[in-house]
Protein backbone atom coordinates (compact mmCIF):
# COMPACT_ATOMS: atom_id res chain seq x y z
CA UNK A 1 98.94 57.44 -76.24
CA UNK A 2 95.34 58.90 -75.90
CA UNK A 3 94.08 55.92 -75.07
CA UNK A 4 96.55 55.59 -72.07
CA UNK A 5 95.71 58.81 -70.59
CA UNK A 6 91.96 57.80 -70.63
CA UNK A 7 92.50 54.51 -68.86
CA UNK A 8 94.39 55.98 -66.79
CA UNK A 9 91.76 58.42 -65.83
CA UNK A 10 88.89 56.08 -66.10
CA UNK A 11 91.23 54.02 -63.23
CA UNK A 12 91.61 57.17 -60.87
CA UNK A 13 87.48 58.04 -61.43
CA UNK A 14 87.06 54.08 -59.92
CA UNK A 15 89.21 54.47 -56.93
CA UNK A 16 87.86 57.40 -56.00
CA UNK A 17 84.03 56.04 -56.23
CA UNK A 18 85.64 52.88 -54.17
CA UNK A 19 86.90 55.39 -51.70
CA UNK A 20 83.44 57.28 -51.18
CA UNK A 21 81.39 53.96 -51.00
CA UNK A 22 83.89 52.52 -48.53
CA UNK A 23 83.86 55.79 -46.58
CA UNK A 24 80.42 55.82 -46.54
CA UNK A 25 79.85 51.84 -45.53
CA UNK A 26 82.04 52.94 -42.54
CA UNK A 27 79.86 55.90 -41.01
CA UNK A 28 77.02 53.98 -41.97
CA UNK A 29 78.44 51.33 -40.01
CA UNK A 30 79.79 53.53 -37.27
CA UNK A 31 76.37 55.11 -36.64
CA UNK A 32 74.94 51.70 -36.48
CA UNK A 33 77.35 50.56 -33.86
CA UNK A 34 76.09 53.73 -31.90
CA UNK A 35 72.43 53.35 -32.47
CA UNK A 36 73.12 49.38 -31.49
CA UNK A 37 75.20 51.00 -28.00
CA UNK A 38 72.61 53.19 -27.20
CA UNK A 39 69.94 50.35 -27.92
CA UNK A 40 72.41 47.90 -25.84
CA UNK A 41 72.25 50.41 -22.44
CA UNK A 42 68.64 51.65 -22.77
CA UNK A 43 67.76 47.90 -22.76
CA UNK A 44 70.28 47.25 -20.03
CA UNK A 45 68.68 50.30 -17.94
CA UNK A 46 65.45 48.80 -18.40
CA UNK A 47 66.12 45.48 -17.30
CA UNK A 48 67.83 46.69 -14.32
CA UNK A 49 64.85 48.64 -13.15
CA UNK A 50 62.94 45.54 -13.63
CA UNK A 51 64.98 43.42 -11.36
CA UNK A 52 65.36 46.21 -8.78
CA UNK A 53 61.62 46.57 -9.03
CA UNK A 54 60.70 42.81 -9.00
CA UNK A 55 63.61 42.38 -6.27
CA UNK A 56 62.07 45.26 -4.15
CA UNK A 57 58.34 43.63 -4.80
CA UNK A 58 60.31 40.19 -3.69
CA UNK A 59 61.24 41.73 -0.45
CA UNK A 60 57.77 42.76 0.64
CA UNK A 61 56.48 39.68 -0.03
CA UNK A 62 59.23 37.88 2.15
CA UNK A 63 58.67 37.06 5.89
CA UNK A 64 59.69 40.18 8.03
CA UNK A 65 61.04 39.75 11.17
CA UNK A 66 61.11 42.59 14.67
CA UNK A 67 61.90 41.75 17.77
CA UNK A 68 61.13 44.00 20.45
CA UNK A 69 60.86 44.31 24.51
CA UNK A 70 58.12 45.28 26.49
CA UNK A 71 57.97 46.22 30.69
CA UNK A 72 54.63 44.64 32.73
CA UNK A 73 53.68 46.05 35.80
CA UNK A 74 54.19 42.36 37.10
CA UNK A 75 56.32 40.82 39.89
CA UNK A 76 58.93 38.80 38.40
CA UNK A 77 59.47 35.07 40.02
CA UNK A 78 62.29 32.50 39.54
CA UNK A 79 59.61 30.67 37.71
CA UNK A 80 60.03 33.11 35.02
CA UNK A 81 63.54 32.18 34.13
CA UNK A 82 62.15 28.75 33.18
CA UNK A 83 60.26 27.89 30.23
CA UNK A 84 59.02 24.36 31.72
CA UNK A 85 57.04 26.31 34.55
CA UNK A 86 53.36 26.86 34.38
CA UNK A 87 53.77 30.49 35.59
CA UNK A 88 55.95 31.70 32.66
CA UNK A 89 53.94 29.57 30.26
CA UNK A 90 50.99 31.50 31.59
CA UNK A 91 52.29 34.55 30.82
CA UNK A 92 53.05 33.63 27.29
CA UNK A 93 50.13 32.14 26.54
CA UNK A 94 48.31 35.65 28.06
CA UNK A 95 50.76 37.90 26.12
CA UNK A 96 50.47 36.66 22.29
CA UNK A 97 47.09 36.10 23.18
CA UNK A 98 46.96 40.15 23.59
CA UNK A 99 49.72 40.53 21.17
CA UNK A 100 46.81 38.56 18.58
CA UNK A 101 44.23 40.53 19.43
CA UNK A 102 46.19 43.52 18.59
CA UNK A 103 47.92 42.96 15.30
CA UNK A 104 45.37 40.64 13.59
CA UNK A 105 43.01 43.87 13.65
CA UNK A 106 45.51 46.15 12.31
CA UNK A 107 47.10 43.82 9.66
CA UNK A 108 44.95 40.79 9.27
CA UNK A 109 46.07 38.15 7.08
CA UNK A 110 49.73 39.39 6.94
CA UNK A 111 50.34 39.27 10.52
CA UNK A 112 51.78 35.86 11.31
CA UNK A 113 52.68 35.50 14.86
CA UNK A 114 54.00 36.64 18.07
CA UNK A 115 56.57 34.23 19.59
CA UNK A 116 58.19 34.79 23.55
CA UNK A 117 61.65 34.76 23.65
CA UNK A 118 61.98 35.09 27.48
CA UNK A 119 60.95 36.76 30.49
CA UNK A 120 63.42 39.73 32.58
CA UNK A 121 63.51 41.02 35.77
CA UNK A 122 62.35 44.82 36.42
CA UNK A 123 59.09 44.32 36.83
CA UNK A 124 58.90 41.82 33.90
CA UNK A 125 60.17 42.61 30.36
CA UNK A 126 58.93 40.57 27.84
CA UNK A 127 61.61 39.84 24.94
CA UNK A 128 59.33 39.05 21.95
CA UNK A 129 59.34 39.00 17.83
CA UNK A 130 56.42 39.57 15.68
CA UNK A 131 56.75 38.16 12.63
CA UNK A 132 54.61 39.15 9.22
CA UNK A 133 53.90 37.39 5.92
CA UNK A 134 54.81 40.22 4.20
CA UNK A 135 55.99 43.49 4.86
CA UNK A 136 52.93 45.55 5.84
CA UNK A 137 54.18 48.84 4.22
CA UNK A 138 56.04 49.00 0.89
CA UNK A 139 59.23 50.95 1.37
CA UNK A 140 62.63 50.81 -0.07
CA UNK A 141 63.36 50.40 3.59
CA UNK A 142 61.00 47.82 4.31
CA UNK A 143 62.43 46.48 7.66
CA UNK A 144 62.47 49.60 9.18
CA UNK A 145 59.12 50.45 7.88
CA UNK A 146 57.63 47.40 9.60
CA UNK A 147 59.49 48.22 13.13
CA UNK A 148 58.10 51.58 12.71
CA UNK A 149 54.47 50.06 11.91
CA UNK A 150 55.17 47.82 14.94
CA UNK A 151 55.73 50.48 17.58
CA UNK A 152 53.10 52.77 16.34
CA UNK A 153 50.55 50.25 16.50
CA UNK A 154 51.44 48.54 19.93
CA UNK A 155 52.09 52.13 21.12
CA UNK A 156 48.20 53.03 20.23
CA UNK A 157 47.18 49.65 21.78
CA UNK A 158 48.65 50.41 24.82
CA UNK A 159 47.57 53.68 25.15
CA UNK A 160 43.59 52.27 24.67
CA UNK A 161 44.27 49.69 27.07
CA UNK A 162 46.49 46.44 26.97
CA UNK A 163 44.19 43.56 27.61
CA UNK A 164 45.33 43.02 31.05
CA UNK A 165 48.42 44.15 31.44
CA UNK A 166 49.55 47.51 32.59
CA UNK A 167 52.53 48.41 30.75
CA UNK A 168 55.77 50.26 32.11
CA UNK A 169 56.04 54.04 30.06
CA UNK A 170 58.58 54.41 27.78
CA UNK A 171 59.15 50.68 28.28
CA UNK A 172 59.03 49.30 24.11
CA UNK A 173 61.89 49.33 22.46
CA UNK A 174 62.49 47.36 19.04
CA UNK A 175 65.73 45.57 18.62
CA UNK A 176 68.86 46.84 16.89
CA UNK A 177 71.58 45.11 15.25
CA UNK A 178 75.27 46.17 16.63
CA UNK A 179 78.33 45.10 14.40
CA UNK A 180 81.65 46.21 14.54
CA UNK A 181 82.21 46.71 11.06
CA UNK A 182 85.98 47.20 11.30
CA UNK A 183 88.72 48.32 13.31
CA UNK A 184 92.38 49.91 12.60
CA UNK A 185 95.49 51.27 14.65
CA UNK A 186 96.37 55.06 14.98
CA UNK A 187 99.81 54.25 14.02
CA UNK A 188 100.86 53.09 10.91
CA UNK A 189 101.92 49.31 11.01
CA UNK A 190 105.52 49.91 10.60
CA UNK A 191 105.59 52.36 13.22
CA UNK A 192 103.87 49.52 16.00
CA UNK A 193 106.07 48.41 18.60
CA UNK A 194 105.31 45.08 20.28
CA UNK A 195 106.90 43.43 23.25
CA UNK A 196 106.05 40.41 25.40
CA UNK A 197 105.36 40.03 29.03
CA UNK A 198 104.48 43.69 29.11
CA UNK A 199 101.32 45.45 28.89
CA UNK A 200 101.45 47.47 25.16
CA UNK A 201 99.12 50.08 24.99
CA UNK A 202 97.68 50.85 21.36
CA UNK A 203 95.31 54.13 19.96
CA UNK A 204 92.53 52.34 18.15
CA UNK A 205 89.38 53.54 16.04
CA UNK A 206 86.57 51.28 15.90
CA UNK A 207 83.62 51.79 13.42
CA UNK A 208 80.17 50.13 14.71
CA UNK A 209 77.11 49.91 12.44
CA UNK A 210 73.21 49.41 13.51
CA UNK A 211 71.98 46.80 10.86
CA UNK A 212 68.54 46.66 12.51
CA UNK A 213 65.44 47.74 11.99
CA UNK A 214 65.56 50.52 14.45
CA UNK A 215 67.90 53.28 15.65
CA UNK A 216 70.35 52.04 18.37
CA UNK A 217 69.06 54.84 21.06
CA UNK A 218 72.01 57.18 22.67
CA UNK A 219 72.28 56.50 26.21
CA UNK A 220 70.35 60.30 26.70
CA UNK A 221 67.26 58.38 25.27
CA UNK A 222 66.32 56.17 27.88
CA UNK A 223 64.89 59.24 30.09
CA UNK A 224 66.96 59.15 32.76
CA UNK A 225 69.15 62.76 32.80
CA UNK A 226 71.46 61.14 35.72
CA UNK A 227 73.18 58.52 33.43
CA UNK A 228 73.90 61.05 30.47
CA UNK A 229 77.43 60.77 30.50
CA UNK A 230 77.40 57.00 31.23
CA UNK A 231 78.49 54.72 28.45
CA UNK A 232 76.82 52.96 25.62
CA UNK A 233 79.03 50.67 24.83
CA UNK A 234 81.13 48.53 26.82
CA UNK A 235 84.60 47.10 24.69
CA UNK A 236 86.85 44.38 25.14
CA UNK A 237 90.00 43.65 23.46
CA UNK A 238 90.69 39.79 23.29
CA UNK A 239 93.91 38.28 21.85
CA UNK A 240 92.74 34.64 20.57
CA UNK A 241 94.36 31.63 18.84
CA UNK A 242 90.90 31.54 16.52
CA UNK A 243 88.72 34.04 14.92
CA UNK A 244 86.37 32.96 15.68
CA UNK A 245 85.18 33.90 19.23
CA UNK A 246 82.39 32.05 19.20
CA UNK A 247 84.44 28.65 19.39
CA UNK A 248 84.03 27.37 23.16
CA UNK A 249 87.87 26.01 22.90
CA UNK A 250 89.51 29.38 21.59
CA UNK A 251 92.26 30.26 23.98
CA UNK A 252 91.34 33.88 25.05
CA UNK A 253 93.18 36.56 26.86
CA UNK A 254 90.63 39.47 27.51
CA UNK A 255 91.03 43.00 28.67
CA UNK A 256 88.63 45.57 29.01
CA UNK A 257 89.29 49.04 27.19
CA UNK A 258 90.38 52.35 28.28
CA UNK A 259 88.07 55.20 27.34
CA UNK A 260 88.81 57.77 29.39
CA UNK A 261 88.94 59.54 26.80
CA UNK A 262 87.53 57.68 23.69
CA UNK A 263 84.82 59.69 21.72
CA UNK A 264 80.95 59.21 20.95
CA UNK A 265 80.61 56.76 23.49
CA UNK A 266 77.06 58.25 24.65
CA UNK A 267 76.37 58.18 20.72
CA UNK A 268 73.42 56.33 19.27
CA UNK A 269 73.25 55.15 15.83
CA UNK A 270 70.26 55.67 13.17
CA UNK A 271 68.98 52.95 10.74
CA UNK A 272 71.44 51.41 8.37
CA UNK A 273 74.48 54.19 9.84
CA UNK A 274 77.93 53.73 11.55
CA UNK A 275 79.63 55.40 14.16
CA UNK A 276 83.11 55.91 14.75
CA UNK A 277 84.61 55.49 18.15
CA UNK A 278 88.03 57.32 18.57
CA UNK A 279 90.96 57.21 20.84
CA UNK A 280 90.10 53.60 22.47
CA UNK A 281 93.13 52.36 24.30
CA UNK A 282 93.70 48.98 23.60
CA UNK A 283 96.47 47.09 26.67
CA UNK A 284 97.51 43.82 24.85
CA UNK A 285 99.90 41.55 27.15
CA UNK A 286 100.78 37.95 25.20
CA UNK A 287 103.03 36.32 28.17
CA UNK A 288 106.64 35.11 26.28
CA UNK A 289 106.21 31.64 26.86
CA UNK A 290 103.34 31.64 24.15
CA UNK A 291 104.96 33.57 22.21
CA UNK A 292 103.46 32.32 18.66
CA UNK A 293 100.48 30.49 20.02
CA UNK A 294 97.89 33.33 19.44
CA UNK A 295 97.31 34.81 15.70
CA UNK A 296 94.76 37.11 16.31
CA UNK A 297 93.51 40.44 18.03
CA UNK A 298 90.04 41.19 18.53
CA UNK A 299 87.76 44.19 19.51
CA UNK A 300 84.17 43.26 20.70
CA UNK A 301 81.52 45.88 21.35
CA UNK A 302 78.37 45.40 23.33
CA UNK A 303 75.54 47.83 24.93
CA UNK A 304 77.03 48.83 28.23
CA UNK A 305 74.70 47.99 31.65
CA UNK A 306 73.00 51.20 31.14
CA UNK A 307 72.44 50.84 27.73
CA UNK A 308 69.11 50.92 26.49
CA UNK A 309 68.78 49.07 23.09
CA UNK A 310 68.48 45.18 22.13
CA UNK A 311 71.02 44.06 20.52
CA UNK A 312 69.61 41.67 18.00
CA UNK A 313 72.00 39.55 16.53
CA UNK A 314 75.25 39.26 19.00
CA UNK A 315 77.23 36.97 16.53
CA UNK A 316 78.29 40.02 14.96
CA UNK A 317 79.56 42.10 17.86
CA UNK A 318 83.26 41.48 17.76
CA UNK A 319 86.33 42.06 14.10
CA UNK A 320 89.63 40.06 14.39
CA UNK A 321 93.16 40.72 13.00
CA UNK A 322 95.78 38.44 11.90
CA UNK A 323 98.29 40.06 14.33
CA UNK A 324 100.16 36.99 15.93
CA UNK A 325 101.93 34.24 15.29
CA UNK A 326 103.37 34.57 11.63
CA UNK A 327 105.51 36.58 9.75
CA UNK A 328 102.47 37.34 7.99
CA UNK A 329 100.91 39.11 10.45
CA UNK A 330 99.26 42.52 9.72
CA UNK A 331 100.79 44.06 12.78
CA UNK A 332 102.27 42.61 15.57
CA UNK A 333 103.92 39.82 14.55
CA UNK A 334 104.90 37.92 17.69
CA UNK A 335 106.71 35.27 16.15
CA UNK A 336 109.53 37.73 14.81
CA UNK A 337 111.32 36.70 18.04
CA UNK A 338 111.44 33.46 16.69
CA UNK A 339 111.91 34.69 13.22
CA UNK A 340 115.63 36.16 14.58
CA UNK A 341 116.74 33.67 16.67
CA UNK A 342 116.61 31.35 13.99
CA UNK A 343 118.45 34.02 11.36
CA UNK A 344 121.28 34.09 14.09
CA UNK A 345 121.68 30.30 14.47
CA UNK A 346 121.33 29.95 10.33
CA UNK A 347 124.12 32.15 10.42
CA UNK A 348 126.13 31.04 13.70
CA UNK A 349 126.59 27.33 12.17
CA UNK A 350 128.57 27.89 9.64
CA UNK A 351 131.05 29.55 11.92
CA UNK A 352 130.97 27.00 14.04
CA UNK A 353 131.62 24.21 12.10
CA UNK A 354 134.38 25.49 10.26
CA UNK A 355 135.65 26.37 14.14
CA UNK A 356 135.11 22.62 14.83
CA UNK A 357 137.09 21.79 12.19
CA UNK A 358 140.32 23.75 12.66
């Protein structure tokens, strides 16, 4: 009997010394899962910074791109208009000659070129890009480092004498990018009535963004007080079987927008910003005989005629909706007429055949 009671005991003394090791293999195992975490995300910050630091070293060693507009105190000929001509080939040849002169002093080896992109009326306004090897100052935002390098530099050069040209004041201006970034109905899509052969008015917000290298300049900026309460922007609503606008066999129905009372339409927009534009009246007619032939409305935003900032990528100027054509349409689906008429007929045959057959 004694000897039971001490196996028994000797037993319950080994679980328990199981028990503690195994309780102690966990935590030991538990804190080395943490240390391994912690070891797992300070490795993963570190590597990140490396990328974003190699990706950001990268970047200023890519090509950089501005373009930019300048006004001569020229006369502007036909001749200008055409490449071909030996009097607009003289004035390119004399302008990145200056445009050399200019930049290879204040950047050397990483100033690449200056290339002519055309010649405008008013006296002449040369549209032009400089490009670099390399971004000539290291910034997180590089590009619009460079277009600020650019203007400070060509503004000093001016101001010390132009070769020779005499240049317009106030006449540089570095490109912006315009985009519409997206655009949306007041109303909710359930609550969007849509009829054809009529003109349907719609409240619309539009949100524009300035991917360029420069701020997109308010219409107060171009020095004349007269035009302050002109517009910057001039929009056009387009209703369109594709897209993709830039497809020269897209059918097309345009209209130009109402805002009367639409806001920020004087409003400039800063470096890598948007800008809303608010109560735009959209007038969308699609004529009943085609009903179903166009899937898609459009908004496309460009600088207005009094506008003063270059728009430097235009592919990007215009957002479409699936709005047409299909029952899958986001919000006016024009084929629902369709979409009834044939509910009514699925529904009318059956009554008329078993007419037929009385």
């Amino acid at each position: 009997m004694e000897f039971v009671k001490q196996l028994l005991c000797f037993s319950l003394v080994l679980l328990m010394s199981i028990g503690h090791v195994r309780l102690q293999t966990t935590d030991t195992a538990t804190d080395m899962e943490e240390l391994l975490a912690t070891d797992e995300v300070t490795t993963a910050d570190a590597a990140t910074d490396l990328l974003a630091t190699a990706s950001m070293v990268t970047a200023y060693s890519a090509t950089v791109t501005v373009k930019a507009s300048l006004g001569l105190n020229e006369v502007f000929t036909s001749d200008l208009n055409d490449p071909t001509t030996s009097a607009y080939q003289t004035l390119e040849t004399d302008f990145i000659s200056t445009m050399d002169d200019v930049f290879q002093t204040a950047y050397g080896a990483t100033y690449n070129k200056t290339v002519v992109e055309g010649f405008r009326a008013g006296s002449v306004y040369v549209d032009f890009r400089v490009v670099f090897n390399e971004a000539p100052v290291a910034s997180d935002d590089y590009v619009e480092a460079t277009t600020t390098a650019l203007t400070d530099t060509l503004t000093a050069a001016i101001s010390d004498g132009f070769g020779d040209f005499t240049v317009i004041a106030g006449s540089l201006v570095a490109a912006t990018d315009l985009s519409v970034s997206s655009f949306s109905f007041a109303e909710a899509a359930a609550d969007i009535d849509f009829d054809l052969n009529v003109d349907n008015i719609y409240t619309v917000s539009i949100t524009l963004a300035n991917g360029g290298g420069a701020s997109l300049k308010s219409i107060a900026a171009d020095g004349d007080s007269g035009n302050n309460n002109a517009d910057n922007f001039a929009i056009t609503f387009i209703v369109s079987d594709s897209n993709d606008l830039s497809d020269s066999t897209a059918l097309t129905i345009e209209s130009d927008a109402d805002v009367s009372e639409a806001t920020n339409m004087q409003a400039g927009i800063a470096v890598s910003s948007t800008l809303v534009l608010q109560d735009v009246y959209a007038l969308v007619n699609v004529p009943k005989a085609d009903c179903g032939l166009y899937k898609h409305l459009c908004v496309k935003v460009e600088g207005s005629t009094d506008s003063v900032f270059i728009d430097e990528d235009s592919t990007n100027d215009y957002k479409c909706i699936a709005a047409f054509a299909n029952n899958d349409a986001e919000y006016l689906p024009c084929s629902g007429c369709m979409t009834r008429v044939s509910f009514i007929v699925l529904l009318l045959v059956p009554l008329v055949s078993y007419y037929l057959t009385l």
